[in-house]
Protein backbone atom coordinates (compact mmCIF):
# COMPACT_ATOMS: atom_id res chain seq x y z
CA UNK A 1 -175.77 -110.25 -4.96
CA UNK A 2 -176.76 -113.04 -8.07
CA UNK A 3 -176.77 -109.45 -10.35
CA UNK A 4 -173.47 -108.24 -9.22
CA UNK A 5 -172.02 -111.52 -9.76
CA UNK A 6 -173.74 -111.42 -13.30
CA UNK A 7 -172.81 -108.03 -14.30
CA UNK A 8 -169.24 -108.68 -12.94
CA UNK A 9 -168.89 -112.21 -15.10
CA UNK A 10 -170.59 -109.78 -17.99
CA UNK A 11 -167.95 -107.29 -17.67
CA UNK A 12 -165.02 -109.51 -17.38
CA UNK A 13 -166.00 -111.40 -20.11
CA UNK A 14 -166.22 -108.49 -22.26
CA UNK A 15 -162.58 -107.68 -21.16
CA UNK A 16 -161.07 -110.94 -22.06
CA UNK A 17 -162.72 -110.74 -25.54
CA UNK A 18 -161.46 -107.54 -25.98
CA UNK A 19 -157.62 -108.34 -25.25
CA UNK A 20 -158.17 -111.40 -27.82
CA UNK A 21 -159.58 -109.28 -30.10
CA UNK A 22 -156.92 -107.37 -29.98
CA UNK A 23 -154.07 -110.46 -30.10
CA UNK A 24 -155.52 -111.60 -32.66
CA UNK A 25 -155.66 -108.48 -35.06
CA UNK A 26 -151.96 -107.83 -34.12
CA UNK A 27 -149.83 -108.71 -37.17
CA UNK A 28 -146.94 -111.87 -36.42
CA UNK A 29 -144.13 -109.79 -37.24
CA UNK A 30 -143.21 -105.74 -37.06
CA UNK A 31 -141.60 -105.21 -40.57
CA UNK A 32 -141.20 -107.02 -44.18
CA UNK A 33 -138.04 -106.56 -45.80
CA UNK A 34 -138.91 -107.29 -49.95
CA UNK A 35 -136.41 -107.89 -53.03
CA UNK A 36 -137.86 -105.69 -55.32
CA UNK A 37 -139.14 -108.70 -57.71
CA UNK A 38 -141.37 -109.67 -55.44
CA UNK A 39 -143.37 -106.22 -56.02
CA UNK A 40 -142.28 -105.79 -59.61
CA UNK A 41 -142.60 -107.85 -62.51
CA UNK A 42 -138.72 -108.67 -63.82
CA UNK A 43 -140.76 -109.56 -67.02
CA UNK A 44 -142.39 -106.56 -67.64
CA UNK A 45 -139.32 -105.70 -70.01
CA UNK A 46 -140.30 -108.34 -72.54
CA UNK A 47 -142.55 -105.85 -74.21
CA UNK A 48 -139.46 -103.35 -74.88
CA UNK A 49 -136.83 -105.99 -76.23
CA UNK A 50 -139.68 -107.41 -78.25
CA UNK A 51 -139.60 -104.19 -80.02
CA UNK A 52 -136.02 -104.43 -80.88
CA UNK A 53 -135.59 -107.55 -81.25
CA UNK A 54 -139.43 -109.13 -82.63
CA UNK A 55 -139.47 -112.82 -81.85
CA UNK A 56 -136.99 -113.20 -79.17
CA UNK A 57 -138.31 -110.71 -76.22
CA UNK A 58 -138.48 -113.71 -73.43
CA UNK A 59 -135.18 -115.71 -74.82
CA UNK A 60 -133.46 -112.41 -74.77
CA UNK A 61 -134.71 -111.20 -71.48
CA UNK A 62 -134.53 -114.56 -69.84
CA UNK A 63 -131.01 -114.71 -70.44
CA UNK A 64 -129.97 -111.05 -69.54
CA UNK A 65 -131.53 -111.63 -66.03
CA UNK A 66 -129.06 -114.57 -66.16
CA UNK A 67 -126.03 -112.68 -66.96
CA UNK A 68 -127.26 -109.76 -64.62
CA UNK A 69 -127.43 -112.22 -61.50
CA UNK A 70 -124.49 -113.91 -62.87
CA UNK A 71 -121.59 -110.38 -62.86
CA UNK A 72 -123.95 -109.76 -59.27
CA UNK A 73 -122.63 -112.95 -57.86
CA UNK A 74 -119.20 -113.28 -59.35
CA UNK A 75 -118.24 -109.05 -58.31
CA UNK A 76 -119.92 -110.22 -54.39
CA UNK A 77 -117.06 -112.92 -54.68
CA UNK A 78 -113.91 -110.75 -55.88
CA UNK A 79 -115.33 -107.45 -53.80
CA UNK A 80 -115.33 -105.62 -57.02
CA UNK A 81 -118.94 -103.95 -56.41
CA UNK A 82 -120.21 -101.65 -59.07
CA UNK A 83 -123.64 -99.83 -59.47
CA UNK A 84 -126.37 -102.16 -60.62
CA UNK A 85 -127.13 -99.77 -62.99
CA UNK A 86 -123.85 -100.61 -64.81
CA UNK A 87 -123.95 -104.27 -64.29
CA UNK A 88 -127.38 -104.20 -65.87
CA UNK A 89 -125.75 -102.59 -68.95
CA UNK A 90 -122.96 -105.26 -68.63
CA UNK A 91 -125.21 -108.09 -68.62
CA UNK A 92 -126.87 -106.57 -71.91
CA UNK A 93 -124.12 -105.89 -73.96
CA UNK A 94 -122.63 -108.80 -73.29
CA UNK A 95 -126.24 -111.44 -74.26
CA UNK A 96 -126.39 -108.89 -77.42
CA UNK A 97 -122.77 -110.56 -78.60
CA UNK A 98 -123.33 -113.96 -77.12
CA UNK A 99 -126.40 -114.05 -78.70
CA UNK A 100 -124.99 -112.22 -81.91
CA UNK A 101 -127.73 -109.22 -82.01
CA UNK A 102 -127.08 -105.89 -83.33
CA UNK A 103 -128.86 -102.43 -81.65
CA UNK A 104 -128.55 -98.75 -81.85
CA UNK A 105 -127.22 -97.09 -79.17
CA UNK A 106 -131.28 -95.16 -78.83
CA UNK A 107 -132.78 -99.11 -79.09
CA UNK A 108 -130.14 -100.34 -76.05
CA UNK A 109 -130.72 -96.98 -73.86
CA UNK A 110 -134.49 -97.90 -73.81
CA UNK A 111 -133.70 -101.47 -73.46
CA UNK A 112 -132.39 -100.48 -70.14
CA UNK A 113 -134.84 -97.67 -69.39
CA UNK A 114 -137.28 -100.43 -69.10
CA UNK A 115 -135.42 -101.42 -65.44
CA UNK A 116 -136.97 -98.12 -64.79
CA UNK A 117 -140.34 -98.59 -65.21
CA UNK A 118 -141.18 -101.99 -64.20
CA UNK A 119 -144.52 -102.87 -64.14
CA UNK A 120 -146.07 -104.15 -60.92
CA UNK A 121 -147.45 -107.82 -60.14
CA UNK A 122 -151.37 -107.24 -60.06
CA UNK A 123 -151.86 -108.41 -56.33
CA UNK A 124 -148.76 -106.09 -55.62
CA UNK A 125 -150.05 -102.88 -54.61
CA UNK A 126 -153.20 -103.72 -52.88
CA UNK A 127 -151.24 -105.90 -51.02
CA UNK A 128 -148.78 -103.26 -49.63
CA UNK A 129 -151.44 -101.34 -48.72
CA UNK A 130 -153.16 -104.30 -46.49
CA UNK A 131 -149.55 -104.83 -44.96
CA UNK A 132 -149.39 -101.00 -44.61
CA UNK A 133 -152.71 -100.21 -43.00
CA UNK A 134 -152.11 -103.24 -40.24
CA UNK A 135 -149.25 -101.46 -38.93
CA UNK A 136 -146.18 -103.55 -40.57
CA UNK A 137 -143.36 -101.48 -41.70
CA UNK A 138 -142.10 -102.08 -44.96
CA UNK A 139 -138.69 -101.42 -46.83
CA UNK A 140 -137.32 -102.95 -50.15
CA UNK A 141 -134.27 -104.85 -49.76
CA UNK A 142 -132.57 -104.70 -53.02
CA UNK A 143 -129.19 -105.10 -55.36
CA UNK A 144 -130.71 -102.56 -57.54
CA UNK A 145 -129.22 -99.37 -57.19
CA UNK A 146 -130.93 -96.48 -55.41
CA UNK A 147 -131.93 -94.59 -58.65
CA UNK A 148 -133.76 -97.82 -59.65
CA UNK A 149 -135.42 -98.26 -56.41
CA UNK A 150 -136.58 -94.99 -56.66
CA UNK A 151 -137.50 -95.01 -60.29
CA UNK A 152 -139.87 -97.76 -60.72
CA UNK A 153 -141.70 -96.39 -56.80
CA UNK A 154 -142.37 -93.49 -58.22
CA UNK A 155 -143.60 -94.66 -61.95
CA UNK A 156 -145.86 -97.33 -59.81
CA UNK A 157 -147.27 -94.12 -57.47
CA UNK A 158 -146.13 -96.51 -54.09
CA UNK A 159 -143.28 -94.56 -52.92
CA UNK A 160 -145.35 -93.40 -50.01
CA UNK A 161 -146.23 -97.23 -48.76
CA UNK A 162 -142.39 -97.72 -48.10
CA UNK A 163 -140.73 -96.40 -44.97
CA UNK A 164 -137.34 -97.42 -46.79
CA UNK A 165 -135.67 -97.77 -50.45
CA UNK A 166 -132.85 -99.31 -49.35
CA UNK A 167 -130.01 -100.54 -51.69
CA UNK A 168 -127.20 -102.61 -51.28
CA UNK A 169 -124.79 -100.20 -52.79
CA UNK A 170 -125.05 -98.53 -49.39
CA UNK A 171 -122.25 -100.98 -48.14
CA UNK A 172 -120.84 -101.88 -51.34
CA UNK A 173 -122.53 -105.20 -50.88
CA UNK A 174 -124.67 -107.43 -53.05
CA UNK A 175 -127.33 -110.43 -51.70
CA UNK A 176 -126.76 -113.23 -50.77
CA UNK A 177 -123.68 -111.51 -49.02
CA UNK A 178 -124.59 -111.62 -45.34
CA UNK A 179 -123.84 -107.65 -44.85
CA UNK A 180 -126.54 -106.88 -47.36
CA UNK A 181 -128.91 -108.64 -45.41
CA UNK A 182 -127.83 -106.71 -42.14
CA UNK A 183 -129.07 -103.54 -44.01
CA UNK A 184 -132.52 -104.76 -42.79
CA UNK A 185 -131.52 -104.57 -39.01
CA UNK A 186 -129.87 -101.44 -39.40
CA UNK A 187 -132.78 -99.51 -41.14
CA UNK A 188 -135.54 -100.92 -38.97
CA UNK A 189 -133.62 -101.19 -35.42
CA UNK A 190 -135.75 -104.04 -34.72
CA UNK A 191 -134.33 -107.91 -34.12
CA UNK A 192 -134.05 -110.58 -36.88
CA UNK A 193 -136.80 -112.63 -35.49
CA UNK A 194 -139.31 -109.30 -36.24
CA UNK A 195 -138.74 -108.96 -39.38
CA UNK A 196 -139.69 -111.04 -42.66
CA UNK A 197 -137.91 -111.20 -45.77
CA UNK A 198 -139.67 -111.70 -48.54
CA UNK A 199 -137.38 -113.50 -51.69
CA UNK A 200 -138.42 -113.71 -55.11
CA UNK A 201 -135.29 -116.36 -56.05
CA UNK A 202 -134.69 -119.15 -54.55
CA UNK A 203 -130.97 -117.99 -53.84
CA UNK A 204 -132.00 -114.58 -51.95
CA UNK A 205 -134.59 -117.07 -49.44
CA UNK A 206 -131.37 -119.54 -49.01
CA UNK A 207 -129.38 -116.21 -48.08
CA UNK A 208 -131.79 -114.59 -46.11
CA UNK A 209 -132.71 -117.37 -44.18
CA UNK A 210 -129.00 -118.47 -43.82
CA UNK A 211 -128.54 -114.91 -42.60
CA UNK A 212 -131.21 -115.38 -39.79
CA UNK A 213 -134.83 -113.56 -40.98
CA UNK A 214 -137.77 -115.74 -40.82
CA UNK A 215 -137.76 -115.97 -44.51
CA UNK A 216 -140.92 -115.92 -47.31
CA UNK A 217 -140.70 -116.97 -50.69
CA UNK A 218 -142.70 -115.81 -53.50
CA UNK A 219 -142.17 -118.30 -55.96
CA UNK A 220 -143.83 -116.56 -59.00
CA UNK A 221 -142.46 -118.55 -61.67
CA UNK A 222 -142.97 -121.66 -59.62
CA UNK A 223 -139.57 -123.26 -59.65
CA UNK A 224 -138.22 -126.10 -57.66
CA UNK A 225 -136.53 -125.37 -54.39
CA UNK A 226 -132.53 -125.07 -54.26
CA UNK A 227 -130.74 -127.95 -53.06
CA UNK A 228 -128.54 -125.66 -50.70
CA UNK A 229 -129.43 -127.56 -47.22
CA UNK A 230 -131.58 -124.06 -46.00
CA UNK A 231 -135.23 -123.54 -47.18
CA UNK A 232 -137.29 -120.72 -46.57
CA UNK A 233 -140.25 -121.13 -43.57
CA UNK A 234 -143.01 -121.24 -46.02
CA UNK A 235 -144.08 -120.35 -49.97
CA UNK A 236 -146.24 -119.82 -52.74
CA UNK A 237 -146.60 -118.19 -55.95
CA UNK A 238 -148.36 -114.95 -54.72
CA UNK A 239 -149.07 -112.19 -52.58
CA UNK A 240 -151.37 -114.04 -50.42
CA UNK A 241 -149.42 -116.26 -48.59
CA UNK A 242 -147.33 -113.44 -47.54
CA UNK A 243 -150.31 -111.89 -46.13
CA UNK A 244 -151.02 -114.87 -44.55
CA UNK A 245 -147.71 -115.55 -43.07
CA UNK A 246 -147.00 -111.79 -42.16
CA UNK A 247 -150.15 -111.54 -40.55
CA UNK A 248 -151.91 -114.57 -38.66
CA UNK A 249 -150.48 -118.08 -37.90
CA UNK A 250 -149.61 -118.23 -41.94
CA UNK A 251 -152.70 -119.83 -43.24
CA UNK A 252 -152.86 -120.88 -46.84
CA UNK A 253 -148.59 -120.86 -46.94
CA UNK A 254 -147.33 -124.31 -47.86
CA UNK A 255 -144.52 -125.03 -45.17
CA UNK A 256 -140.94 -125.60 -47.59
């Protein structure tokens, strides 16, 4: 009777360890939904203006990305969407006179070619796969257009880790407008609370948080958080955290 009793205890330990085993490998949340920064390097064009412009690669880029997020924000405002593609091309011709720089029309076609070909973060890629293999779903969330999206996926070889490219055009919308957020829900069919959205500006975690996602932000140029009322859940200045936060009780992600 003392052996059954044992054997039984034996076996229903085993059991419980197995079903905490098996909580515990179970990822917090069903999906990530990135901005495409947080995957590519913005930067990665400094290389190509440097070649047009020697000297002034990261004042140059620096203040296109400005002007880029800038005609983003102010067409969200007056409806007046237009394909990021363009705006990109807006935001450059327009730093080229502010800034009172002369290019060919070859020299500004491969200045924006390099939106094309954007060079991943190192931790990037490995990291999608981790967040791949455990089961999490992942889709970019992104103002660029479709043919970026696409683009740079396909020069980086990690088209296959996404189970969406989706782009805000789809709607006519751009972040931090609270239907390109929705684009999320819609593509997924999960609920808010499931899914993560991981920001690379402080502006897109204000707007996805605002909008309702259990927000992430990868602060890679470690700025100061935006004085907007609405922080993101937790941060840091890589990929880790993110794993962390996606996938356990977010150890190693500093609380905002």
């Amino acid at each position: 009777m003392r052996f059954i009793r044992l054997i039984s205890g034996l076996i229903l330990a085993m059991v419980i360890l197995s079903v905490a085993t098996a909580q515990a490998s179970e990822p917090r949340y069903k999906a990530v939904a990135f901005d495409y920064f947080v995957i590519f390097d913005p930067n990665s064009v400094v290389s190509e203006v440097e070649k047009v412009f020697p000297g002034k690669g990261m004042e140059v880029t620096k203040a296109w990305r400005t002007k880029i997020f800038e005609y983003s924000f102010l067409r969200s405002i007056t409806r007046a969407h237009e394909d990021f593609f363009k705006v990109t091309e807006d935001a450059m011709l327009y730093t080229l006179a502010s800034m009172k720089l002369e290019a060919s029309k070859e020299q500004k076609q491969a200045l924006l070619n390099a939106f094309l070909a954007l060079k991943p973060w190192p931790d990037a890629v490995e990291s999608l796969k981790k967040l791949k293999a455990s089961g999490v779903k992942l889709i970019a969330l992104s103002n660029l257009s479709s043919m970026m999206l696409k683009s740079n996926a396909a020069h980086a070889g990690i088209i296959e880790l996404f189970d969406a490219l989706v782009s805000t055009e789809i709607n006519g919308t751009y972040k931090p407008q609270p239907e390109a957020y929705a684009l999320g829900i819609q593509h997924l069919g999960l609920k808010k609370e499931e899914i993560v959205f991981a920001a690379f500006g402080g502006w897109d975690a204000y707007g996805a948080k605002s909008f309702g996602y259990p927000t992430y932000w990868v602060n890679r140029f470690n700025l100061p958080t935006e004085r907007l009322g609405t922080q993101a859940d937790a941060t840091s200045n890589n990929f880790q955290g993110l794993l962390d936060f996606v996938l356990s009780a977010g150890n190693g992600a500093k609380k905002e």
